[in-house]
Protein backbone atom coordinates (compact mmCIF):
# COMPACT_ATOMS: atom_id res chain seq x y z
CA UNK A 1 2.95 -9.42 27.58
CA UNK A 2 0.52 -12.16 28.50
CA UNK A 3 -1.42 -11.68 25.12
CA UNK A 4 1.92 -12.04 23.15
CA UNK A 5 2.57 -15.75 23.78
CA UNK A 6 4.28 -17.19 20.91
CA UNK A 7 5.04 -14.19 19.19
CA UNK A 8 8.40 -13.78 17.21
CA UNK A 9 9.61 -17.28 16.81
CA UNK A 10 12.29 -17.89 14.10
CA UNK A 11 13.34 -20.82 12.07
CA UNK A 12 16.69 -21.22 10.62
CA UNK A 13 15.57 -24.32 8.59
CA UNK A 14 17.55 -26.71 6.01
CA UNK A 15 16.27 -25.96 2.69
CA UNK A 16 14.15 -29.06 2.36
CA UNK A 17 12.51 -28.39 5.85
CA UNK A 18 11.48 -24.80 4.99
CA UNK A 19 9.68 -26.41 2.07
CA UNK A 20 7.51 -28.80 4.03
CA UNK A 21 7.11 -25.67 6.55
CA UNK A 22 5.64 -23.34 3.86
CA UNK A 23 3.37 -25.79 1.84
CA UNK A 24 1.89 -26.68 5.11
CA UNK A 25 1.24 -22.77 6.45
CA UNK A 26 -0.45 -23.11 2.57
CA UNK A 27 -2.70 -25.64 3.00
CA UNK A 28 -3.47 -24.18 6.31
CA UNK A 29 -4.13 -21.15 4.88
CA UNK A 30 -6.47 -22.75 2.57
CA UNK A 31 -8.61 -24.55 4.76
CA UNK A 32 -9.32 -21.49 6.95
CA UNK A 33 -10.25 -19.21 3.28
CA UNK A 34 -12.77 -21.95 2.90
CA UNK A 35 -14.05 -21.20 6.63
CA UNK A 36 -13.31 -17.72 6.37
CA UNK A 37 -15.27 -17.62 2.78
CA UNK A 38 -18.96 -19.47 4.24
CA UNK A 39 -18.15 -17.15 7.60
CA UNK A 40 -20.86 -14.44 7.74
CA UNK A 41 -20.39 -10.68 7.61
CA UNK A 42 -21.22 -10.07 11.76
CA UNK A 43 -18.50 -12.86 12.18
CA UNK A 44 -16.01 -11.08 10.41
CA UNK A 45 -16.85 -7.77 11.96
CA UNK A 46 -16.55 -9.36 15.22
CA UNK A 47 -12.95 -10.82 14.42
CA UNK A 48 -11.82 -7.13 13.46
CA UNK A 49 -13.37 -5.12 16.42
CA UNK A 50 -11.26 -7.90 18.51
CA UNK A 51 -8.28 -7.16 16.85
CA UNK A 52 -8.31 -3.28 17.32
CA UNK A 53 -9.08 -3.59 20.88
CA UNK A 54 -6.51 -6.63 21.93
CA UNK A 55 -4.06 -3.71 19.78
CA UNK A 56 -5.22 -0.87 22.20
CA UNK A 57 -4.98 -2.90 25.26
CA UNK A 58 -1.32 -3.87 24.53
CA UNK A 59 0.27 -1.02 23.60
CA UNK A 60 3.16 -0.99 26.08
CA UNK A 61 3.86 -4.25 24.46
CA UNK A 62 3.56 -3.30 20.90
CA UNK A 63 5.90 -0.88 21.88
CA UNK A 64 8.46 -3.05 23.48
CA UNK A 65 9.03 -5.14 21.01
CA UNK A 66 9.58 -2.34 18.34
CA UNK A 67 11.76 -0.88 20.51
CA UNK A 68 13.70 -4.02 20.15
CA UNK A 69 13.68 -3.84 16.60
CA UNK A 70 14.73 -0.48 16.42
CA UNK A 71 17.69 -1.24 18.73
CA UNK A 72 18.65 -3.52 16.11
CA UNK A 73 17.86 -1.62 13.22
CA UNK A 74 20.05 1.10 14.72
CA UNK A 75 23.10 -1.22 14.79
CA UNK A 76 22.54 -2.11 11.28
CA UNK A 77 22.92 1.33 9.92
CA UNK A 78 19.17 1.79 8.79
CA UNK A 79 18.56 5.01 6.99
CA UNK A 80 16.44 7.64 8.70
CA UNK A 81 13.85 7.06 6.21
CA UNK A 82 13.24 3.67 7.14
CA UNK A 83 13.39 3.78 10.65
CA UNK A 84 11.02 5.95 10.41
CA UNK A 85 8.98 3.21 8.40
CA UNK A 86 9.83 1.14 10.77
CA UNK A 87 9.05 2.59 14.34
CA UNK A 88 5.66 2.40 16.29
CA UNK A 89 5.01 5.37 18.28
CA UNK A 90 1.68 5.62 20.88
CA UNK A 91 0.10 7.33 17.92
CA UNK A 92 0.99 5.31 15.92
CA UNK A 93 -0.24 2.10 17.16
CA UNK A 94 -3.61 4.06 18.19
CA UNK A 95 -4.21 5.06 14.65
CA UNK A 96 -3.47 1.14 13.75
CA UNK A 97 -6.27 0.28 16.15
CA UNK A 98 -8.48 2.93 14.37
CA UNK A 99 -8.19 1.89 11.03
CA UNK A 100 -9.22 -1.80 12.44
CA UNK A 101 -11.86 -0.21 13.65
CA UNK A 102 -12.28 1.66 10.09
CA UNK A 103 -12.65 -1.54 7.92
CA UNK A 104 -14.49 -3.37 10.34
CA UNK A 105 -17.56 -0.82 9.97
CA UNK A 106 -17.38 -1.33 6.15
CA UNK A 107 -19.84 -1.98 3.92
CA UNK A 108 -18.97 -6.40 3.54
CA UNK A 109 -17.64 -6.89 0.05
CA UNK A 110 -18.52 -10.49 -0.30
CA UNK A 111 -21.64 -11.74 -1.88
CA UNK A 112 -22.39 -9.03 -2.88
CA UNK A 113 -24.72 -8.72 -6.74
CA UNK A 114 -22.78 -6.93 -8.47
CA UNK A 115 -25.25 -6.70 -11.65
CA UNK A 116 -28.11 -9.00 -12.71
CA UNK A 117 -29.73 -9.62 -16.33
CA UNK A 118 -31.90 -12.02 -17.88
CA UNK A 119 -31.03 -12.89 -21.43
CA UNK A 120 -33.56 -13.84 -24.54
CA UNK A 121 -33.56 -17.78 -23.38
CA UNK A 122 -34.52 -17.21 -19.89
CA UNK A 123 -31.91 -17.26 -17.64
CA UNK A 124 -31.38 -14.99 -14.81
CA UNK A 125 -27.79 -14.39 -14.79
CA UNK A 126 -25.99 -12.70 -11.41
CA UNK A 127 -22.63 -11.19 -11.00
CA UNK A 128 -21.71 -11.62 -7.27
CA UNK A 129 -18.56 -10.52 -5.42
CA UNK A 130 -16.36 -13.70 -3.74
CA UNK A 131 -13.01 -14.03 -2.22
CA UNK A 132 -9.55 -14.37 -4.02
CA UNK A 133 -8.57 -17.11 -1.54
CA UNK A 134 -5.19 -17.39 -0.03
CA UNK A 135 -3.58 -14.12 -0.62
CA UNK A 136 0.49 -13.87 0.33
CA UNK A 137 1.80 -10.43 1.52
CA UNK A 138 5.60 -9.72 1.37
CA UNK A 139 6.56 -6.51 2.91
CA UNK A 140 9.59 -4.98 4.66
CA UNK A 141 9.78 -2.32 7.32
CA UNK A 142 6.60 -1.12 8.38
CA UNK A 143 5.05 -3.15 10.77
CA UNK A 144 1.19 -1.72 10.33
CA UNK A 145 1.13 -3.38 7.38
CA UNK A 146 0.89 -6.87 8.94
CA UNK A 147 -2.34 -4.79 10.65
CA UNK A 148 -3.69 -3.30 7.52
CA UNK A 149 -3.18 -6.55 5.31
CA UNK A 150 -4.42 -8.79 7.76
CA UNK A 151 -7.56 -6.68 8.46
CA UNK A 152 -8.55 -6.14 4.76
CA UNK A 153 -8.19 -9.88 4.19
CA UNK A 154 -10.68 -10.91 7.09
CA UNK A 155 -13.02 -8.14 6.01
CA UNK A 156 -12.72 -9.47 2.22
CA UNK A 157 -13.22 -12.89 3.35
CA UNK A 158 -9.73 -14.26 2.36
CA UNK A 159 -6.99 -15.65 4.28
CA UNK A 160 -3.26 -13.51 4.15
CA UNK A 161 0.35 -15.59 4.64
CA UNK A 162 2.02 -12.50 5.46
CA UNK A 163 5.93 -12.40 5.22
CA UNK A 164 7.61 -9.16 6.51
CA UNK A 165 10.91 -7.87 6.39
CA UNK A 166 13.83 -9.11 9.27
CA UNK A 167 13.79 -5.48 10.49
CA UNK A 168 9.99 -5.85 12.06
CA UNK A 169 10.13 -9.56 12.97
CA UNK A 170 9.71 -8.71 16.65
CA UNK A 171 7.35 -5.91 16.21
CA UNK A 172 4.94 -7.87 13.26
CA UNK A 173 5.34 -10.74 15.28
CA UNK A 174 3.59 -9.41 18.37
CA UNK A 175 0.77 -7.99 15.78
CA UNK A 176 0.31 -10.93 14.07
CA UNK A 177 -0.43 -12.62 17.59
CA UNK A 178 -2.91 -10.35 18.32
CA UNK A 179 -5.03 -10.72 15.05
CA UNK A 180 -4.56 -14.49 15.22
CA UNK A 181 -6.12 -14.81 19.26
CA UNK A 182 -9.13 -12.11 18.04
CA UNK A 183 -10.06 -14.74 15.29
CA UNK A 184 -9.51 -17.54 17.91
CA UNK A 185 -12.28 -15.46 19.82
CA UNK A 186 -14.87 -14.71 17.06
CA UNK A 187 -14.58 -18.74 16.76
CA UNK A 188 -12.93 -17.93 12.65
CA UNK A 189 -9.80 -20.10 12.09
CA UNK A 190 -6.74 -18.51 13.53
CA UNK A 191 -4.61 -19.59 10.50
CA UNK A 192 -6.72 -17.17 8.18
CA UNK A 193 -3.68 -15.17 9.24
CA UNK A 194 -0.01 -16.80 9.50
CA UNK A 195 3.07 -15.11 9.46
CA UNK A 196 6.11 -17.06 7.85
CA UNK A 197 8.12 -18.25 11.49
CA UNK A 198 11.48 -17.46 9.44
CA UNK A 199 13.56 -14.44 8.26
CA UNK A 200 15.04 -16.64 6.18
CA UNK A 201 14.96 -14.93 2.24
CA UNK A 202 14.11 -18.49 0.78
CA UNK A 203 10.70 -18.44 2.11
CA UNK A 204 9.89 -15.79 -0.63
CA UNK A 205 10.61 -18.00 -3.09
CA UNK A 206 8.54 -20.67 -1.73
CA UNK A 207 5.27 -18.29 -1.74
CA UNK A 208 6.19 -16.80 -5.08
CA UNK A 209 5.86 -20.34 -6.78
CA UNK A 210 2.49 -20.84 -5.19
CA UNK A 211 3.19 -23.36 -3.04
CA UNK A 212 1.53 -26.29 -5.21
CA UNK A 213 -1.19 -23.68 -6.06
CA UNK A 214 -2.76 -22.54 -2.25
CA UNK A 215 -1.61 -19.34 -2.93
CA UNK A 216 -4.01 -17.57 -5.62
CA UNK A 217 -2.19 -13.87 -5.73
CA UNK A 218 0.89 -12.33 -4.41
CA UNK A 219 1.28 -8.37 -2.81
CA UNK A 220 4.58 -6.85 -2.85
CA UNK A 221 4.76 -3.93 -0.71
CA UNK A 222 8.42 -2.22 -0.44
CA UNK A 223 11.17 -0.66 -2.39
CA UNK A 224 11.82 -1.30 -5.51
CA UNK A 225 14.32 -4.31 -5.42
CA UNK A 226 11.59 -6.25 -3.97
CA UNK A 227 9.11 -5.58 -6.39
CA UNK A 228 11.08 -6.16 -9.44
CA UNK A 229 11.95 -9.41 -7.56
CA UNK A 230 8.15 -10.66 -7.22
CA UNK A 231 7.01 -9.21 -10.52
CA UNK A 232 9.76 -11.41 -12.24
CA UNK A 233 9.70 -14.38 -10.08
CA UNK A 234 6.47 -14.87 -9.37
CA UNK A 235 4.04 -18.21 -10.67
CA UNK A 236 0.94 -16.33 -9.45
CA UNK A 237 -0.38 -13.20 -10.10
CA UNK A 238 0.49 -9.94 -8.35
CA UNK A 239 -0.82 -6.88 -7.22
CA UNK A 240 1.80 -4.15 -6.67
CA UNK A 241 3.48 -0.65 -7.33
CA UNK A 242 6.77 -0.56 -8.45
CA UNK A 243 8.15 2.83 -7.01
CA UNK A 244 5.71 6.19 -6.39
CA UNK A 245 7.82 9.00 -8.59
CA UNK A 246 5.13 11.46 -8.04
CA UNK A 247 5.25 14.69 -9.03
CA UNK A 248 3.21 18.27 -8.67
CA UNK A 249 2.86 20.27 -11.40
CA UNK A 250 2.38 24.46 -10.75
CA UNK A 251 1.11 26.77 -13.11
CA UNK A 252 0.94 29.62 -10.65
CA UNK A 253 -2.69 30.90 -10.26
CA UNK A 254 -3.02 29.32 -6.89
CA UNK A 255 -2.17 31.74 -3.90
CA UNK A 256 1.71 31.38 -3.40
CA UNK A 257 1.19 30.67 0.44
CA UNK A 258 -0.85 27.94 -0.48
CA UNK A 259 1.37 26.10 -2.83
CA UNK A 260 4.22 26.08 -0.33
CA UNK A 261 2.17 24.54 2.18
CA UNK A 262 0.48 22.03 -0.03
CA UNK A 263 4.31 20.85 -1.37
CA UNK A 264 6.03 21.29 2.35
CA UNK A 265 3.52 18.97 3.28
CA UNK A 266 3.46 16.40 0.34
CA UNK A 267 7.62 16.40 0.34
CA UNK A 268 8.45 16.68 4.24
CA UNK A 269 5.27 15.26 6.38
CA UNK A 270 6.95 11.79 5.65
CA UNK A 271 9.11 11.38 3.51
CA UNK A 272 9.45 7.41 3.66
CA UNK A 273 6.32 6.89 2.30
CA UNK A 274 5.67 6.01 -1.44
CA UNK A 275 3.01 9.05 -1.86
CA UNK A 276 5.69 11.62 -0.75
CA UNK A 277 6.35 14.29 -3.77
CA UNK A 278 9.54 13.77 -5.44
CA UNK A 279 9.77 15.79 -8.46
CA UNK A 280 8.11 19.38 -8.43
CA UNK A 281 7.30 20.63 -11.94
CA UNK A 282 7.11 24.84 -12.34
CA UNK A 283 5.56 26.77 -15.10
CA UNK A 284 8.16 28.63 -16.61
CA UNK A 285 5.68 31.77 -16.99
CA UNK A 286 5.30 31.33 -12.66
CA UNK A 287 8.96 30.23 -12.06
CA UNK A 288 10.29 34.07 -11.79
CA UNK A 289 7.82 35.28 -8.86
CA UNK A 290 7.49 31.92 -6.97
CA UNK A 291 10.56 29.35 -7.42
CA UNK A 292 12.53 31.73 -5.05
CA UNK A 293 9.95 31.41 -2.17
CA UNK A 294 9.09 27.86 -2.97
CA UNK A 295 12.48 27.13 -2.98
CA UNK A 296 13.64 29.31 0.47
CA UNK A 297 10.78 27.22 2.25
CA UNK A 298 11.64 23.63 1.18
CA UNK A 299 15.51 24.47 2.30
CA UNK A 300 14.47 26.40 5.15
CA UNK A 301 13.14 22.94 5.90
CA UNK A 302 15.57 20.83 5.59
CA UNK A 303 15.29 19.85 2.00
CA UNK A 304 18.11 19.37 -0.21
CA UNK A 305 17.09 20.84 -4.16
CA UNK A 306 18.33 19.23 -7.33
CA UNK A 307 17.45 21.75 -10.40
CA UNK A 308 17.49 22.05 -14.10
CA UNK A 309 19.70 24.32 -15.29
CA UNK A 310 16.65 27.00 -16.14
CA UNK A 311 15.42 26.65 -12.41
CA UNK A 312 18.88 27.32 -11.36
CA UNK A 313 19.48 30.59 -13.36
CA UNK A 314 16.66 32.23 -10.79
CA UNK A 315 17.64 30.20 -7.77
CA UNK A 316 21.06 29.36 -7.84
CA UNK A 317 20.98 28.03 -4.38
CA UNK A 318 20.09 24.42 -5.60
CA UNK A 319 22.28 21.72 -6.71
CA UNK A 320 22.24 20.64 -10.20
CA UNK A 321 20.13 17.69 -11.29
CA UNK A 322 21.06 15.04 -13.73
CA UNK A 323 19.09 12.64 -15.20
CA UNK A 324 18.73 10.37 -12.74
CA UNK A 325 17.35 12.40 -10.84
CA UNK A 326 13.89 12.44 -12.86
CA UNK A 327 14.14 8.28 -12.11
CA UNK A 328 14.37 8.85 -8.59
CA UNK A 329 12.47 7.57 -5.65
CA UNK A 330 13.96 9.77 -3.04
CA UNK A 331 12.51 8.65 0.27
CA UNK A 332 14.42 11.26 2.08
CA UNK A 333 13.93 14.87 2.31
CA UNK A 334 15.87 15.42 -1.42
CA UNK A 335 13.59 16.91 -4.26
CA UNK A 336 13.93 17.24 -7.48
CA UNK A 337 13.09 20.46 -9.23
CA UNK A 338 12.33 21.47 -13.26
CA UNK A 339 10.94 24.18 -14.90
CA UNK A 340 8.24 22.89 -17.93
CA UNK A 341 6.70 24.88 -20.33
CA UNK A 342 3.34 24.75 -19.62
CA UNK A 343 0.78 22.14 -18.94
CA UNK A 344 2.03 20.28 -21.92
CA UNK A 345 5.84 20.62 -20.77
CA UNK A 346 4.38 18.36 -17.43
CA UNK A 347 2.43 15.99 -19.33
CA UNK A 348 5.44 15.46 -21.05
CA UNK A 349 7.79 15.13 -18.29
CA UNK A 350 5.18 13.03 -16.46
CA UNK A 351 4.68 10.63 -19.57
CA UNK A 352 8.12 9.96 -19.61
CA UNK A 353 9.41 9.56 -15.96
CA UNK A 354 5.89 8.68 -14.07
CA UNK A 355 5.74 5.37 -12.35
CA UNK A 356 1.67 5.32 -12.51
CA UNK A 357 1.40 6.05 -8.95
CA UNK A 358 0.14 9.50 -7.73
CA UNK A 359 0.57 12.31 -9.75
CA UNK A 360 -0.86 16.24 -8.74
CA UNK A 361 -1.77 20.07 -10.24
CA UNK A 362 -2.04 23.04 -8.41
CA UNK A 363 -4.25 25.23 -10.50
CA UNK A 364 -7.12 27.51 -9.89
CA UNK A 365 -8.00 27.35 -13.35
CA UNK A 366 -10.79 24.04 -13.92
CA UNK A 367 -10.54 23.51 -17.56
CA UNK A 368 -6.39 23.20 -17.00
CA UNK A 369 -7.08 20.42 -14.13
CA UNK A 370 -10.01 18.69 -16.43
CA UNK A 371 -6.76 17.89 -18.81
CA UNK A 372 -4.75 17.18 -16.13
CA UNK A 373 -7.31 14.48 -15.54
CA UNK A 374 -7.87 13.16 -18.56
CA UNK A 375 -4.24 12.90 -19.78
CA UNK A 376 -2.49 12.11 -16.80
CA UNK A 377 -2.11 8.14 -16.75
CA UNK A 378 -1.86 7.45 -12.95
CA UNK A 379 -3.72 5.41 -10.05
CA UNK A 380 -4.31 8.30 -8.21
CA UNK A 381 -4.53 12.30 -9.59
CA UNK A 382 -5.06 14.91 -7.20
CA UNK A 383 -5.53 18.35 -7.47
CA UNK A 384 -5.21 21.32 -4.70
CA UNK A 385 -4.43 18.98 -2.28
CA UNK A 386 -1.19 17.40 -0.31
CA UNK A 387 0.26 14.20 -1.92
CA UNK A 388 0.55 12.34 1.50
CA UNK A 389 -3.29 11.65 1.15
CA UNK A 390 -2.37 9.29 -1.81
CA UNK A 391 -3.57 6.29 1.09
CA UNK A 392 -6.08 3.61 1.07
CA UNK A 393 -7.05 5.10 4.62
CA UNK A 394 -7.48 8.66 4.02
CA UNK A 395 -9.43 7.19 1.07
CA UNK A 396 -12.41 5.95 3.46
CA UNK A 397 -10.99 2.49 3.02
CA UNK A 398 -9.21 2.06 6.81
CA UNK A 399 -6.56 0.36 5.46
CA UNK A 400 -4.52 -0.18 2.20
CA UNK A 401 -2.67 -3.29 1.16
CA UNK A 402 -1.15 -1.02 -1.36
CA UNK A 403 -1.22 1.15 -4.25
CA UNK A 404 -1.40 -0.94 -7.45
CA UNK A 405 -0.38 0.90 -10.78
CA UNK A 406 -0.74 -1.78 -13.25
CA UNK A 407 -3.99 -2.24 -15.52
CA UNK A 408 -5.10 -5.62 -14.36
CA UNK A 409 -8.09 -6.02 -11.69
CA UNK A 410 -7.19 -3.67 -9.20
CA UNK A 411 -5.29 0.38 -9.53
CA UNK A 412 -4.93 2.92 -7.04
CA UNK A 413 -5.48 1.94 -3.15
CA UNK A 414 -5.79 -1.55 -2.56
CA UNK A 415 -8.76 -1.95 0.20
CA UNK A 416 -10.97 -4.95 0.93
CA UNK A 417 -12.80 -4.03 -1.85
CA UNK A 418 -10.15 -4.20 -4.03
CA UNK A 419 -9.41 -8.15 -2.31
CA UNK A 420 -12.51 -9.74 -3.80
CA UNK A 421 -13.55 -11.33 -7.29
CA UNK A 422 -16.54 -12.42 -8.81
CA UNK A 423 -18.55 -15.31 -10.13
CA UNK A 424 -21.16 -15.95 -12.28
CA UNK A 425 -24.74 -17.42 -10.84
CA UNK A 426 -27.00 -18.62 -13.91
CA UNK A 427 -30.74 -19.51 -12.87
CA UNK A 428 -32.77 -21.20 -15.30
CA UNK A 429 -36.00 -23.00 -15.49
CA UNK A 430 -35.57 -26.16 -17.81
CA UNK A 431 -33.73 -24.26 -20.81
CA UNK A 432 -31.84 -26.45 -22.96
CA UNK A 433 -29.28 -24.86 -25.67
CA UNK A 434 -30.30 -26.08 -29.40
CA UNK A 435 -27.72 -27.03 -32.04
């Protein structure tokens, strides 16, 4: 534990206190995103390849202190879902250290020129990449994130005030330690990364009203009470999903054997995660050779089936869905089931219920997934392929700090990339603007 010192310390603070407490982590935070903004690329590479191996080389005590929060997550009657969001395995925790690794060996997305131009008076106009600045994170379960979010944020030049849920506070704590005493080694500002010292719900507040403007964008990452929270609450912008309702859609021309393992894989893999299936879509003109065995497989697995009345009528063994159903994020091995009339029966369905997230075809047929593609509003579309690879990581990206489905500066996997803006750099050579 000797790397660890420090680590899970919380405040129960009056209300006034907890103010003073967050607006200075803010202006904190903002000093070290100046730093962390003039710091170079090797720097920040440095800082990262620290962090992944001080994560390797304290393992046993990643692993102690999740145990810890599991214990307690236990007595609190956590669903199975989220302690398995919640818990650090050995694999786990090495595949954390990897995708440190991962984003450290990016390409650096700051400074870069975007695009350059000269215009008919003269001047040589640039459009190069630069941090957003202070960027808060509010998360719940899942301890990596407090890895992947702080990593992307170091690699995109900003600085993160992460705030994670009570149910990892011992577990993010001990990471957050770790990232802080690898910056502390690279000689970057340790405070780039700060973890609100409180599970005290207030503090969200505080970093939602920008905390007299040191924090320039907000990330939600968790269900969907906490989203809808930030999204209406917020004073700064945000970058966030609301829920993942995503759906496969089957026309039947792919080999049955390999549709059942594409959806037990995209339902059951992990079901906690937000690019888990949760709605499987049949063509009515496949449903009568390949519900049955599509349906035998899931249950054979352990998944409960909620049907439309048509799907039902050729597998009775399913329960009968309602229209909630089509609304809901499962996050448990429950899927929902319909039978749609064709590729414009999904569309359809997927117009209506889709949350934007990751949406999927299995076809063998290219001109049927071309539409798919082209009328399918969603941050990610896949096709032939398991929906559990909806991930900034599996993406190429190391990390994720998310999967944003709105329409404004970022959609889809949310890597350090993703983390940076841009500004303007005019050159001239005297010009002076007549009139």
């Amino acid at each position: 534990m000797r790397h660890l010192v420090g680590m899970n310390k919380q405040s129960p603070l009056l209300p006034n206190a907890l103010a003073t407490q967050m607006i200075e982590i803010s202006k904190r935070a903002r000093a070290a995103a100046t730093r962390l903004g003039l710091a170079s690329a090797g720097e920040r590479t440095d800082a990262l390849m620290g962090m992944a191996r001080l994560v390797r080389e304290n393992k046993a005590a990643l692993m102690e202190a999740n145990a810890r929060d599991m214990e307690e997550a236990r007595t609190k009657g956590l669903t199975p879902a989220l302690l398995d969001r919640l818990e650090l395995t050995g694999a786990r925790i090495d595949a954390m250290a990897d995708g440190l690794e991962t984003v450290a060996k990016l390409d650096d997305p700051v400074g870069r020129e975007l695009a350059r131009w000269s215009v008919p008076s003269g001047l040589d106009i640039a459009r190069v990449s630069t941090p957003l600045g202070v960027i808060g994170i509010i998360y719940e379960s899942r301890p990596n994130v407090t890895a992947d979010a702080g990593a992307l944020c170091i690699r995109s030049g900003n600085a993160a005030i992460l705030r994670g849920g009570s149910e990892s506070t011992h577990s993010s704590g001990a990471i957050a330690d770790l990232l802080r005493q690898a910056l502390k080694a690279a000689g970057l500002p340790e405070d780039a990364i700060q973890k609100v010292p409180t599970t005290d719900r207030a503090a969200v507040g505080h970093m939602l009203s920008g905390l007299g403007g040191n924090v320039d964008v907000v990330v939600p990452r968790g269900g969907r009470s906490l989203v809808e929270r930030v999204q209406a609450d917020a004073r700064v912008p945000v970058i966030g999903h609301l829920e993942g309702l995503v759906h496969i859609y089957l026309d039947g021309s792919l080999p049955l054997d390999q549709s059942i393992e594409i959806i037990l894989n995209a339902k059951l893999r992990r079901t906690g995660i937000c690019g888990a299936l949760e709605t499987l879509l049949i063509d009515t003109k496949a449903a009568a050779s390949q519900l049955a065995p599509i349906a035998q497989a899931l249950q054979s697995a352990g998944c409960q089936l909620r049907a439309d009345a048509r799907a039902r009528s050729i597998f009775p063994g399913m329960d009968a869905a309602d229209e909630a159903d089509w609304r809901t994020e499962y996050l448990a091995p429950t899927l929902a089931v319909k039978l749609v009339d064709g590729l414009d029966g999904a569309l359809e369905h997927i117009a209506t219920y889709g949350s934007g997230h990751t949406e999927c075809i299995l076809t063998t047929d290219e001109d049927t997934a071309a539409r798919f593609f082209a009328e399918v509003d969603a941050g990610i579309i896949m096709h032939n392929a398991s929906t559990q690879f909806a991930d900034g990581g599996e993406f190429g990206m190391g990390a994720e700090i998310g999967i944003a489905t709105g329409r404004v500066h970022a959609r889809g996997p949310v890597g350090a990339e993703q983390l940076t803006l841009f500004k303007y750099i005019v050159r001239g050579t005297g010009q002076t603007r007549d009139g």
